[in-house]
N, C-alpha and C. Protein backbone atom coordinates (compact mmCIF):
# COMPACT_ATOMS: atom_id res chain seq x y z
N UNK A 1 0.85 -1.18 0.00
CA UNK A 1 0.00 0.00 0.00
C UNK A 1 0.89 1.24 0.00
N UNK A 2 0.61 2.12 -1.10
CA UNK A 2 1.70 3.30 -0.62
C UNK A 2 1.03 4.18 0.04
N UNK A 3 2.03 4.58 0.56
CA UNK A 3 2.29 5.78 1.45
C UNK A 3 2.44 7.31 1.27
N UNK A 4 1.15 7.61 0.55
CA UNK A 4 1.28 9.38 0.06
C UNK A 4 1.51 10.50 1.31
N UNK A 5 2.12 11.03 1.31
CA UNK A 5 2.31 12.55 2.52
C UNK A 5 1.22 13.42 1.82
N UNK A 6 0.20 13.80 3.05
CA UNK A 6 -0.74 14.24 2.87
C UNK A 6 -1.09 15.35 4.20
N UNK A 7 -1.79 16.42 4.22
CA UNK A 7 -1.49 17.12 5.21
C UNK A 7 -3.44 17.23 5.59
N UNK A 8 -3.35 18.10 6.50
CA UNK A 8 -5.09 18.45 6.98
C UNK A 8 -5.86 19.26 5.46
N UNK A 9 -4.87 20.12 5.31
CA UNK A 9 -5.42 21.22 4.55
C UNK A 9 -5.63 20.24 3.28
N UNK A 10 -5.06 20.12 2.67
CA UNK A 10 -5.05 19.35 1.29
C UNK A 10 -6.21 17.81 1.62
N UNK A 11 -6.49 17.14 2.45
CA UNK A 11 -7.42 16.17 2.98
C UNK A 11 -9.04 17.07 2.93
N UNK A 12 -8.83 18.27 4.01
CA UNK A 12 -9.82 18.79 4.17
C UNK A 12 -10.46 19.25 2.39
N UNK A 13 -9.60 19.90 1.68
CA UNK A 13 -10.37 20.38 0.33
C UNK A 13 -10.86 19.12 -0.43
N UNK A 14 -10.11 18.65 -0.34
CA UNK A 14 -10.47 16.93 -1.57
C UNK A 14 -11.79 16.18 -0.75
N UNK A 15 -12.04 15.98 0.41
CA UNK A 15 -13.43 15.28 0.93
C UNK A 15 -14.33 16.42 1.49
N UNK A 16 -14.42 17.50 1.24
CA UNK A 16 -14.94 18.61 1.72
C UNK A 16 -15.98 18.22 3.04
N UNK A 17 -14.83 17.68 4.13
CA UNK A 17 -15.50 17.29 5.53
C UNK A 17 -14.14 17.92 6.34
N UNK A 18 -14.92 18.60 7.42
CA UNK A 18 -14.54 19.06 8.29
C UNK A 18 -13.89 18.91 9.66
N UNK A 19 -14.43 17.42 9.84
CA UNK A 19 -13.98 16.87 10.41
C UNK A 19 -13.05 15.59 10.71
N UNK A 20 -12.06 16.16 9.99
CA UNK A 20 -11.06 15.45 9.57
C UNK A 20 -10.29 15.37 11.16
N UNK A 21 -10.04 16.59 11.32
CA UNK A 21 -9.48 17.08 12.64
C UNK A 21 -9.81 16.08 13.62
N UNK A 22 -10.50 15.91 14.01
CA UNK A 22 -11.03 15.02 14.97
C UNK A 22 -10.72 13.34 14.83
N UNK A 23 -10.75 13.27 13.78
CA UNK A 23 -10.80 11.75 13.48
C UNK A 23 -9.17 11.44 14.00
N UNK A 24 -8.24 12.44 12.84
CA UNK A 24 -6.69 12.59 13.38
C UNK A 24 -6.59 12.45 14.71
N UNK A 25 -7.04 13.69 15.55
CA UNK A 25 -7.16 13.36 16.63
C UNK A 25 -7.49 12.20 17.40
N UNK A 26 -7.99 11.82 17.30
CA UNK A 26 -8.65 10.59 18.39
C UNK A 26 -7.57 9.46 18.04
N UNK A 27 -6.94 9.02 16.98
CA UNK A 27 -5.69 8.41 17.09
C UNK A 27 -4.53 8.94 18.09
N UNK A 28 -4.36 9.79 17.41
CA UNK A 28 -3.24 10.71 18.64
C UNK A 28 -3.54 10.94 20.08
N UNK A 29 -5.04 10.95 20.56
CA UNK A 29 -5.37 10.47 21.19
C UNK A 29 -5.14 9.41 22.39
N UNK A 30 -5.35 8.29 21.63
CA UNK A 30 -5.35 7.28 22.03
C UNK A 30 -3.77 7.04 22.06
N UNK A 31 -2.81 7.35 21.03
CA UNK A 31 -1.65 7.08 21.75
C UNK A 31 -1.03 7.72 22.57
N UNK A 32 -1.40 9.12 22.59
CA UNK A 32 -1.29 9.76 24.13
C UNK A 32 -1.51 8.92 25.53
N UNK A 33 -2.70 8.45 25.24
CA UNK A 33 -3.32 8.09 26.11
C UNK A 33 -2.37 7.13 27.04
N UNK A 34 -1.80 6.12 25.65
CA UNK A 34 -1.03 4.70 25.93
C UNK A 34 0.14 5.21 26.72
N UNK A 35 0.99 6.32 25.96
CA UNK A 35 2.25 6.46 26.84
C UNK A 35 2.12 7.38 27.96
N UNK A 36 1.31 7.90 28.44
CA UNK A 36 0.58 8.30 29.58
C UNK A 36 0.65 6.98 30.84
N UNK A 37 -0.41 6.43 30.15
CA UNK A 37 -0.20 4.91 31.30
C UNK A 37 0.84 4.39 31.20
N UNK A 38 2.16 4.06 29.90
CA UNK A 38 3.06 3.40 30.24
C UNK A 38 4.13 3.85 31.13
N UNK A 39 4.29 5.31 30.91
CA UNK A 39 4.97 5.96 31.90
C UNK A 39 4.41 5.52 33.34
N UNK A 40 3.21 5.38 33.17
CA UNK A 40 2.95 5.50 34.95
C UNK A 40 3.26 4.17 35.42
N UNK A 41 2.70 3.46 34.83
CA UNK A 41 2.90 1.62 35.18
C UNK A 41 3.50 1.02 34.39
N UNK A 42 3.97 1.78 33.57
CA UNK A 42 5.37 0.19 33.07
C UNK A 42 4.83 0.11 31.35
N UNK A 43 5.53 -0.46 30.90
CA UNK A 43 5.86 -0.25 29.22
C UNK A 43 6.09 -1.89 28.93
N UNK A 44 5.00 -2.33 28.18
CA UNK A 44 3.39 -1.74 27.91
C UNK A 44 2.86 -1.84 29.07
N UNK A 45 1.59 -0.44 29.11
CA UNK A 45 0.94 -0.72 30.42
C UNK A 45 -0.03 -2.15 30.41
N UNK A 46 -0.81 -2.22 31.75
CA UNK A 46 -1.93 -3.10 31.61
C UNK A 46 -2.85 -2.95 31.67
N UNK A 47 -3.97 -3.82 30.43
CA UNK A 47 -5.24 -3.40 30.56
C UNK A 47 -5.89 -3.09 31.43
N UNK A 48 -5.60 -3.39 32.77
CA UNK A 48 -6.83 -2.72 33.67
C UNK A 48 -6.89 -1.41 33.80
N UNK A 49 -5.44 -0.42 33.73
CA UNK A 49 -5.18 0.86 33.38
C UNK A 49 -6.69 1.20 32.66
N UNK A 50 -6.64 1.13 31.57
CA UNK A 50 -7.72 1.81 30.45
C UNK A 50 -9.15 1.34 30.80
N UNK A 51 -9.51 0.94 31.80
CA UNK A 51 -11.29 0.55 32.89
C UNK A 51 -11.53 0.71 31.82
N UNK A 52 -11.47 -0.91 30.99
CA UNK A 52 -12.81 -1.09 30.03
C UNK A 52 -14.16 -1.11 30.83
N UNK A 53 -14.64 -1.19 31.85
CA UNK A 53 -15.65 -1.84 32.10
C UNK A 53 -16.68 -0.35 32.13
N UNK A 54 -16.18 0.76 32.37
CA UNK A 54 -16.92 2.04 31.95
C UNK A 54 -17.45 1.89 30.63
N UNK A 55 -18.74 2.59 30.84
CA UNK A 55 -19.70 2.50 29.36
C UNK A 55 -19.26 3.92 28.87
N UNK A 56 -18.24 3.90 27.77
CA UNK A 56 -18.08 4.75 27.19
C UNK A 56 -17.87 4.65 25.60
N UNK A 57 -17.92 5.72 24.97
CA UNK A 57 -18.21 5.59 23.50
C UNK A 57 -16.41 5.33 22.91
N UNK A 58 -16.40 4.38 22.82
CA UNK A 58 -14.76 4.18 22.08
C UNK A 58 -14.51 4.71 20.85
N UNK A 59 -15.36 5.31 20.17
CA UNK A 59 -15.26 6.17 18.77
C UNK A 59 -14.42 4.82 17.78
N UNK A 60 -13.34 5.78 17.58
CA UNK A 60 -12.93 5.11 16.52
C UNK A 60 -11.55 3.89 17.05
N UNK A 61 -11.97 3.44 18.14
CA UNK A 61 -10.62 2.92 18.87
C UNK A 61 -11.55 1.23 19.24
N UNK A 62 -10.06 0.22 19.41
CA UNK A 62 -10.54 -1.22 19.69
C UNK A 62 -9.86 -1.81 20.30
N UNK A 63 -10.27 -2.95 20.59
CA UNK A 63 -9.50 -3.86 21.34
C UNK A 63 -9.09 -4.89 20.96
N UNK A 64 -8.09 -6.15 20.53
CA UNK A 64 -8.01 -7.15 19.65
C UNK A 64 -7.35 -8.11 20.90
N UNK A 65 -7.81 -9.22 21.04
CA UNK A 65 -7.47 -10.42 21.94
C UNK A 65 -6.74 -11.60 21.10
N UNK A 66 -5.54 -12.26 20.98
CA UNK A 66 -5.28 -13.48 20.18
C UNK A 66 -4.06 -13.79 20.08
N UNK A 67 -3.31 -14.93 20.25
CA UNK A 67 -2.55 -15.26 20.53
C UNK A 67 -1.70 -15.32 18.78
N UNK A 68 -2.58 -15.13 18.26
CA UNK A 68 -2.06 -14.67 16.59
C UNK A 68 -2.78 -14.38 15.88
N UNK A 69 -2.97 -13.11 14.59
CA UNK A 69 -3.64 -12.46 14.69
C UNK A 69 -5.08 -13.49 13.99
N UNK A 70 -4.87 -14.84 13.20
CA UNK A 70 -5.63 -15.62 12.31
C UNK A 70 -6.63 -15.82 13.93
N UNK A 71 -6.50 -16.35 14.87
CA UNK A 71 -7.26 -16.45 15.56
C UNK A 71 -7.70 -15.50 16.63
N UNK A 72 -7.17 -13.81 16.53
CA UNK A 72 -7.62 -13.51 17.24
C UNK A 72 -9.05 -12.50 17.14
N UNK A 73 -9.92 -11.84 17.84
CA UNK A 73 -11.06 -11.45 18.36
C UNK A 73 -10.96 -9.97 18.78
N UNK A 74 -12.33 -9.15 18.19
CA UNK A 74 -12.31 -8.07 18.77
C UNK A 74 -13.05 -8.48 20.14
N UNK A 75 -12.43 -7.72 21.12
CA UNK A 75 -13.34 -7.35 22.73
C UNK A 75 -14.33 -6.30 22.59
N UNK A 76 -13.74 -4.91 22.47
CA UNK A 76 -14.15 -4.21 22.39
C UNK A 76 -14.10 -3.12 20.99
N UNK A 77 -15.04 -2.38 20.65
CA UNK A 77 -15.10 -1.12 19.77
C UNK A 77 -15.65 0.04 19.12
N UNK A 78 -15.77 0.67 19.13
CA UNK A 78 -16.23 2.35 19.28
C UNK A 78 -17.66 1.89 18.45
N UNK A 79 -18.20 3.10 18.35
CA UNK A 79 -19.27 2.91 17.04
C UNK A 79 -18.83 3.67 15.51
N UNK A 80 -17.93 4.72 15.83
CA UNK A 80 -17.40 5.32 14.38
C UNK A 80 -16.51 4.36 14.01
N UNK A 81 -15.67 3.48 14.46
CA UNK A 81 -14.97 2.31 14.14
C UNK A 81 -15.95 1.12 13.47
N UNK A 82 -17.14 1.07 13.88
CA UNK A 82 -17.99 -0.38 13.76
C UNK A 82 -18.63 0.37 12.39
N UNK A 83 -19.09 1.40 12.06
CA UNK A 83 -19.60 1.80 11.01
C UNK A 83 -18.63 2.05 9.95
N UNK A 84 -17.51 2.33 10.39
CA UNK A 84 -16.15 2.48 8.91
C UNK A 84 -16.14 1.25 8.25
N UNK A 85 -15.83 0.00 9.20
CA UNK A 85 -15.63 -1.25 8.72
C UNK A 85 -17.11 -2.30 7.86
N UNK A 86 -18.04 -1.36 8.60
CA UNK A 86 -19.56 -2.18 8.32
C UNK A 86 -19.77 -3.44 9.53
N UNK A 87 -18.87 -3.20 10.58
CA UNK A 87 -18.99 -3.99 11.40
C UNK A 87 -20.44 -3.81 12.41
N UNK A 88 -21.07 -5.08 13.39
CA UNK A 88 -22.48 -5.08 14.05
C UNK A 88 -22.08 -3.99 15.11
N UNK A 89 -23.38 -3.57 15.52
CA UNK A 89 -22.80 -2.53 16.79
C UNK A 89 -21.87 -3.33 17.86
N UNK A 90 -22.32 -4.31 18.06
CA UNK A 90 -21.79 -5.33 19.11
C UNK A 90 -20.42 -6.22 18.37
N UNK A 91 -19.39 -6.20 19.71
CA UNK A 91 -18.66 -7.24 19.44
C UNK A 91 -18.83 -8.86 18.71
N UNK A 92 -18.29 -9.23 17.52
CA UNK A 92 -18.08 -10.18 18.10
C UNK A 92 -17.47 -11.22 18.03
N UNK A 93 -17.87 -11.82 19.15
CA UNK A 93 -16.26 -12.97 19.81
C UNK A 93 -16.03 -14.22 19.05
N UNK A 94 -16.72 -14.44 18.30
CA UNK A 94 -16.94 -16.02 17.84
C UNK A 94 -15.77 -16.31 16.45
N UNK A 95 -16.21 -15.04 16.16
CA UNK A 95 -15.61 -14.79 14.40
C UNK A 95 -14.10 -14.17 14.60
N UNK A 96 -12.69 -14.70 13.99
CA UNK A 96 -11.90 -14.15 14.20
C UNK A 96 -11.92 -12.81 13.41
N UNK A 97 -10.85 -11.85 14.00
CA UNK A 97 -11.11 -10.56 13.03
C UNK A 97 -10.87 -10.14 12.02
N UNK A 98 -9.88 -11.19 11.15
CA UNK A 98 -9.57 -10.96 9.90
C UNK A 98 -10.73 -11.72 8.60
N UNK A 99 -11.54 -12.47 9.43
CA UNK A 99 -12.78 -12.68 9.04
C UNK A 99 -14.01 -11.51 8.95
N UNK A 100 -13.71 -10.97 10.19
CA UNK A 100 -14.46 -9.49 10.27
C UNK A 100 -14.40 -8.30 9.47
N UNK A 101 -13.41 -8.17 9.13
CA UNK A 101 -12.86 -6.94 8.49
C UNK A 101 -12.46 -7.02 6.54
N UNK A 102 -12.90 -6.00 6.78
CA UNK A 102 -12.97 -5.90 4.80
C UNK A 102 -11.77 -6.73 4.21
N UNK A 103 -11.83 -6.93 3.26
CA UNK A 103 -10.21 -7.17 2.42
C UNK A 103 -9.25 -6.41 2.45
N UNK A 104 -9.57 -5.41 2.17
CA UNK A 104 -8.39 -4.42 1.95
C UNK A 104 -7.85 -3.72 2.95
N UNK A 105 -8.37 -4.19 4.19
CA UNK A 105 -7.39 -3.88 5.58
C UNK A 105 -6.87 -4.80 6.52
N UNK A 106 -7.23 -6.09 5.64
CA UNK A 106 -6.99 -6.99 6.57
C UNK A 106 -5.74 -7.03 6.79
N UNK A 107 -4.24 -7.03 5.66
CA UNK A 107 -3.01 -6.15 5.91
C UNK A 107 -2.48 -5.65 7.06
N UNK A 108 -3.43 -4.60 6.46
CA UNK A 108 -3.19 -3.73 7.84
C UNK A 108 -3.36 -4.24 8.82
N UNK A 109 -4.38 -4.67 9.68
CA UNK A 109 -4.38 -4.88 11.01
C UNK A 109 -3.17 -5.95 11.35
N UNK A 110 -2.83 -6.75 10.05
CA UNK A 110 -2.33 -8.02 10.80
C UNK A 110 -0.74 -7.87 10.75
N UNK A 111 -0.39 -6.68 10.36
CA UNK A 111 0.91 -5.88 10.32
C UNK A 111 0.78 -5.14 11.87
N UNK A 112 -0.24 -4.51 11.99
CA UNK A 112 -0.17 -3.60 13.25
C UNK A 112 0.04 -4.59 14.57
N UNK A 113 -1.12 -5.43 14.28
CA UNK A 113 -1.41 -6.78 15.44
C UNK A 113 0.21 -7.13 15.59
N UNK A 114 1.04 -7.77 14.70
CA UNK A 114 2.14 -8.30 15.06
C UNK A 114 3.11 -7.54 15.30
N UNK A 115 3.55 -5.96 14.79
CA UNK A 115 3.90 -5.13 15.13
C UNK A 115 3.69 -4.76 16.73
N UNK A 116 2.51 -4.36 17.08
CA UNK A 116 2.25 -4.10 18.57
C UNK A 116 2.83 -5.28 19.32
N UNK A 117 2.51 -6.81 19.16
CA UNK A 117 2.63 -7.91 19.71
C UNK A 117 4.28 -7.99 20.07
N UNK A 118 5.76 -7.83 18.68
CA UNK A 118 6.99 -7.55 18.58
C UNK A 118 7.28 -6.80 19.63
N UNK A 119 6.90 -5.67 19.80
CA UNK A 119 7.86 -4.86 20.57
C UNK A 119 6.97 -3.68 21.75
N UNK A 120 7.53 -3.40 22.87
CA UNK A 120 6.02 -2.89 23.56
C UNK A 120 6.49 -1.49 23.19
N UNK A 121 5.54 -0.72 21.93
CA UNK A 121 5.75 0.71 21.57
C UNK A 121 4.40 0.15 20.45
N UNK A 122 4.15 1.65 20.13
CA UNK A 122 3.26 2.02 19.05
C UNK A 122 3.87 2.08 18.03
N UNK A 123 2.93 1.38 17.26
CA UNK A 123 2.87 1.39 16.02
C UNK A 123 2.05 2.16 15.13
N UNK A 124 2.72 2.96 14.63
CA UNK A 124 1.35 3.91 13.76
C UNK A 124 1.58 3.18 12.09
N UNK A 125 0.38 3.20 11.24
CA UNK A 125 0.03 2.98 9.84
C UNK A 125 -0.31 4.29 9.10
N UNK A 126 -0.14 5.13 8.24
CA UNK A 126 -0.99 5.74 7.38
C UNK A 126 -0.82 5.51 6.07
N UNK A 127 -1.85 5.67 5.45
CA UNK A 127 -1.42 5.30 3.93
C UNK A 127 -2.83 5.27 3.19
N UNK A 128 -3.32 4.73 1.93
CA UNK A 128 -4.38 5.02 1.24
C UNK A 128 -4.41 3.50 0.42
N UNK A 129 -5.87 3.50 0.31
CA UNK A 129 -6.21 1.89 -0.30
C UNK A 129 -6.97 2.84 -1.01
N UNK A 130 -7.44 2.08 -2.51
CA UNK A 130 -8.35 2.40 -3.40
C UNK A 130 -9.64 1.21 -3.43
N UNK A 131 -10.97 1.80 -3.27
CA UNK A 131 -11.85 1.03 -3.15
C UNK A 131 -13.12 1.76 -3.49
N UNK A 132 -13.72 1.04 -4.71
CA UNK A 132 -14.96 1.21 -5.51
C UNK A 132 -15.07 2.79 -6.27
N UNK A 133 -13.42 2.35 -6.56
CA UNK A 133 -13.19 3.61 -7.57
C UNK A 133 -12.94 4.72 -6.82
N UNK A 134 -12.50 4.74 -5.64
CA UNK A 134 -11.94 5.96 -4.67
C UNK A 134 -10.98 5.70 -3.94
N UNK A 135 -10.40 6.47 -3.16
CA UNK A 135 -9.29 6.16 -2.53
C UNK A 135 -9.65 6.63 -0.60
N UNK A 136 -9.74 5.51 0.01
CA UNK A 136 -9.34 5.85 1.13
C UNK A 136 -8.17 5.81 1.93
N UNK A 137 -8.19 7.10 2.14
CA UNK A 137 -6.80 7.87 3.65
C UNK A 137 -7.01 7.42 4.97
N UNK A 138 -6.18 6.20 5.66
CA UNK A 138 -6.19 5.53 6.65
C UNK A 138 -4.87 5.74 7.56
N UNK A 139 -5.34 5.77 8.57
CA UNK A 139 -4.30 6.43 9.84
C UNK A 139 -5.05 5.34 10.79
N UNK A 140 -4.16 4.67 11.66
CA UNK A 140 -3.94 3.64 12.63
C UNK A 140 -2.79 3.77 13.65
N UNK A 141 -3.18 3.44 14.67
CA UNK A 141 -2.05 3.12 15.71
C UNK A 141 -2.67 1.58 16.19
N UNK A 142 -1.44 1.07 16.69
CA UNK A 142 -1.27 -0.10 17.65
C UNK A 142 -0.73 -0.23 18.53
N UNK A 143 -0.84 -0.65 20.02
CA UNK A 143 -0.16 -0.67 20.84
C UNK A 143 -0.36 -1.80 22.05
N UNK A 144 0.38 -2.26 22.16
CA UNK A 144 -0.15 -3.91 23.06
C UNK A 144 -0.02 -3.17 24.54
N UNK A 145 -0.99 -4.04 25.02
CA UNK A 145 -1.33 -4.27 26.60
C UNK A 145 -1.41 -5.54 27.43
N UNK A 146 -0.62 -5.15 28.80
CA UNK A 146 -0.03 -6.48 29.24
C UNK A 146 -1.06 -6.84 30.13
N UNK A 147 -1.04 -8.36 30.44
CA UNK A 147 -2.43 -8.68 31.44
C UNK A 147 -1.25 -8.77 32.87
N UNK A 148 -1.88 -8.74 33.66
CA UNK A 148 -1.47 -8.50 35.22
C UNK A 148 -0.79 -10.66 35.19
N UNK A 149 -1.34 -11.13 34.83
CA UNK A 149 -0.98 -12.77 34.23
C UNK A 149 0.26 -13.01 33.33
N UNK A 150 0.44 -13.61 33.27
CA UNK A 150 1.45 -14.41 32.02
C UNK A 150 0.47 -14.85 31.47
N UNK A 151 0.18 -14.20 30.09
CA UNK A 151 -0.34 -15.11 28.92
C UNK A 151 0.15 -14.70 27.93
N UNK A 152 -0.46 -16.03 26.91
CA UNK A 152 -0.32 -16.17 25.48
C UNK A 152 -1.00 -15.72 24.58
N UNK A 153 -2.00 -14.82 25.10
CA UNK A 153 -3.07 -14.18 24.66
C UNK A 153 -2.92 -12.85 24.40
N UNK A 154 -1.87 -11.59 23.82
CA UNK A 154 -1.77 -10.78 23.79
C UNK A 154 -3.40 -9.89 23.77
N UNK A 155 -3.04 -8.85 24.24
CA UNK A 155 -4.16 -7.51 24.01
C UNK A 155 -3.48 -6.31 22.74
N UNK A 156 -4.18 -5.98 22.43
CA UNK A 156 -3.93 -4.92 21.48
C UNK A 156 -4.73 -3.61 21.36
N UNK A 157 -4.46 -2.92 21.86
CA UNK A 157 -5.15 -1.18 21.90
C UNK A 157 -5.17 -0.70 20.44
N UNK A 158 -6.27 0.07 19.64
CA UNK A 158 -5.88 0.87 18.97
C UNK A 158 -7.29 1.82 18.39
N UNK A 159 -6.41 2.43 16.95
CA UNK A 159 -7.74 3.55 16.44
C UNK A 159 -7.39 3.61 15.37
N UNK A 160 -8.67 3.45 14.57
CA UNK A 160 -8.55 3.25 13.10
C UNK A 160 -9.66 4.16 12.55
N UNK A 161 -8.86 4.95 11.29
CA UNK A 161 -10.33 5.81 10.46
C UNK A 161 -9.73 5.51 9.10
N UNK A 162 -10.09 6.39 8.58
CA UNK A 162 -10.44 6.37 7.40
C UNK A 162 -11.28 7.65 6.69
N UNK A 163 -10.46 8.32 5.38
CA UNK A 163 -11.62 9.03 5.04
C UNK A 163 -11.60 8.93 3.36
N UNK A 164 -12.97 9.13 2.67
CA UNK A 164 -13.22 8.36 1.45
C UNK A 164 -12.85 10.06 0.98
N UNK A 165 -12.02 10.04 -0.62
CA UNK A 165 -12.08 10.99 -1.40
C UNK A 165 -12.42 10.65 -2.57
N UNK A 166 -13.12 11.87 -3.14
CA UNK A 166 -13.81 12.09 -4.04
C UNK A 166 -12.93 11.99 -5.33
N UNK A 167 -12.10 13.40 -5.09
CA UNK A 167 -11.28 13.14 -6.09
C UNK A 167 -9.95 13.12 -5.51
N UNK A 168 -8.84 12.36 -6.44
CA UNK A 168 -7.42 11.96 -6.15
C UNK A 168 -7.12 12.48 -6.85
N UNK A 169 -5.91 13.33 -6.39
CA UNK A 169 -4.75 13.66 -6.94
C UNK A 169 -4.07 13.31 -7.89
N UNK A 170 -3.22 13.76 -8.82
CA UNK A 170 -3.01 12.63 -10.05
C UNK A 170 -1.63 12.13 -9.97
N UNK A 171 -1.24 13.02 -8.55
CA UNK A 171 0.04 12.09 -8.36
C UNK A 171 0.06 10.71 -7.37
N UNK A 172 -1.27 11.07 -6.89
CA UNK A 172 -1.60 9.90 -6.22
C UNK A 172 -2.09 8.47 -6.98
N UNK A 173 -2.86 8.76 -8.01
CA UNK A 173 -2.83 8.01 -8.75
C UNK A 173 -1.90 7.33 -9.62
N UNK A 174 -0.95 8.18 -9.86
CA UNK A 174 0.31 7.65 -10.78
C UNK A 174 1.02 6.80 -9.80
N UNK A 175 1.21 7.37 -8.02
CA UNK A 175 2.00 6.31 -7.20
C UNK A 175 1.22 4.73 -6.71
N UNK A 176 -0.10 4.76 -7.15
CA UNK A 176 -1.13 4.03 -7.09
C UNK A 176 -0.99 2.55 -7.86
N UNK A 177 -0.69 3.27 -9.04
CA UNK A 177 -0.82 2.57 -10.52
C UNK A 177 0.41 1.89 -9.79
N UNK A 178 1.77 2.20 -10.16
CA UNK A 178 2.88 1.99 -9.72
C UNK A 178 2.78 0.88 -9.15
N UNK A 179 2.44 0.96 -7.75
CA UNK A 179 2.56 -0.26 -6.75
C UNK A 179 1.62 -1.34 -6.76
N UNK A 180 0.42 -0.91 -8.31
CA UNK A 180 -0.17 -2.51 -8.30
C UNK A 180 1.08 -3.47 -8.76
């Protein structure tokens, strides 16, 4: 997938949405968030740090459980996350997640998943997939979380968007073509 450098301003004119800002944000966010807790408790922190058990809106952020990524499971995930992917409002546990998730990100996650899993630091993704004749701009972080246990079951923190453009750039397209 390549990797175009792309800024707010130039994002913001091409999908004429405004809230681009935010979406950015809430990744950055969330990895704030992570090295916040790892500083406090240790690198990677542990899930109990981040009180899943509060009912709160996870936006565009998730949780991934699995001892590799073919078998592993979302726990938890936002609702602007569950509607990007076309995923149910609800988790779920049964179906692994690369079963869950479109084609054209499955990549991705399972780069981030093993990435986070490798080494305890974040992993950020950005880059652009083309799909149904458009191109979506995708920004991701990953970052593993340790259980208070020894297991084989890694956790995985993260936040995923996405935004659909209308029109592409034609240098984006030429670096497009390229890397089929």
């Amino acid at each position: 997938m390549p990797n175009p450098e792309f800024s707010e301003r130039v994002l913001a004119r091409l999908t004429e949405e405004p809230r681009l800002a935010t979406e950015r944000r809430d990744t950055e966010l969330a990895t704030t968030l992570w090295h916040q807790k790892a500083s406090e408790l240790g690198n990677p922190p542990p899930v109990e740090a981040f009180d899943l058990s509060r009912a709160i809106d996870w936006s565009y952020r998730f949780i991934i459980c699995g001892s590799d990524i073919a078998d592993s499971v979302f726990l938890m995930y936002g609702s602007h996350f569950a509607r990007l992917l076309g995923l149910p409002e609800k988790p779920n546990y049964f179906d692994p997640v690369l079963r869950q998730l479109p084609a054209r990100y499955r990549s991705l996650f399972t780069d981030g998943c093993e990435a986070a899993s490798d080494a305890p630091a974040v992993a950020k993704f950005s880059g652009a997939v083309v799909h149904e004749h458009h191109t979506e701009l995708y920004r991701a972080a990953f970052m593993p979380l340790r259980l208070r246990v020894d297991s084989l079951k890694p956790i995985v923190f993260g936040s995923f968007n996405y935004r659909r453009l209308e029109r592409v750039p034609e240098r984006w397209r030429t670096q497009s073509a390229e890397s089929c």
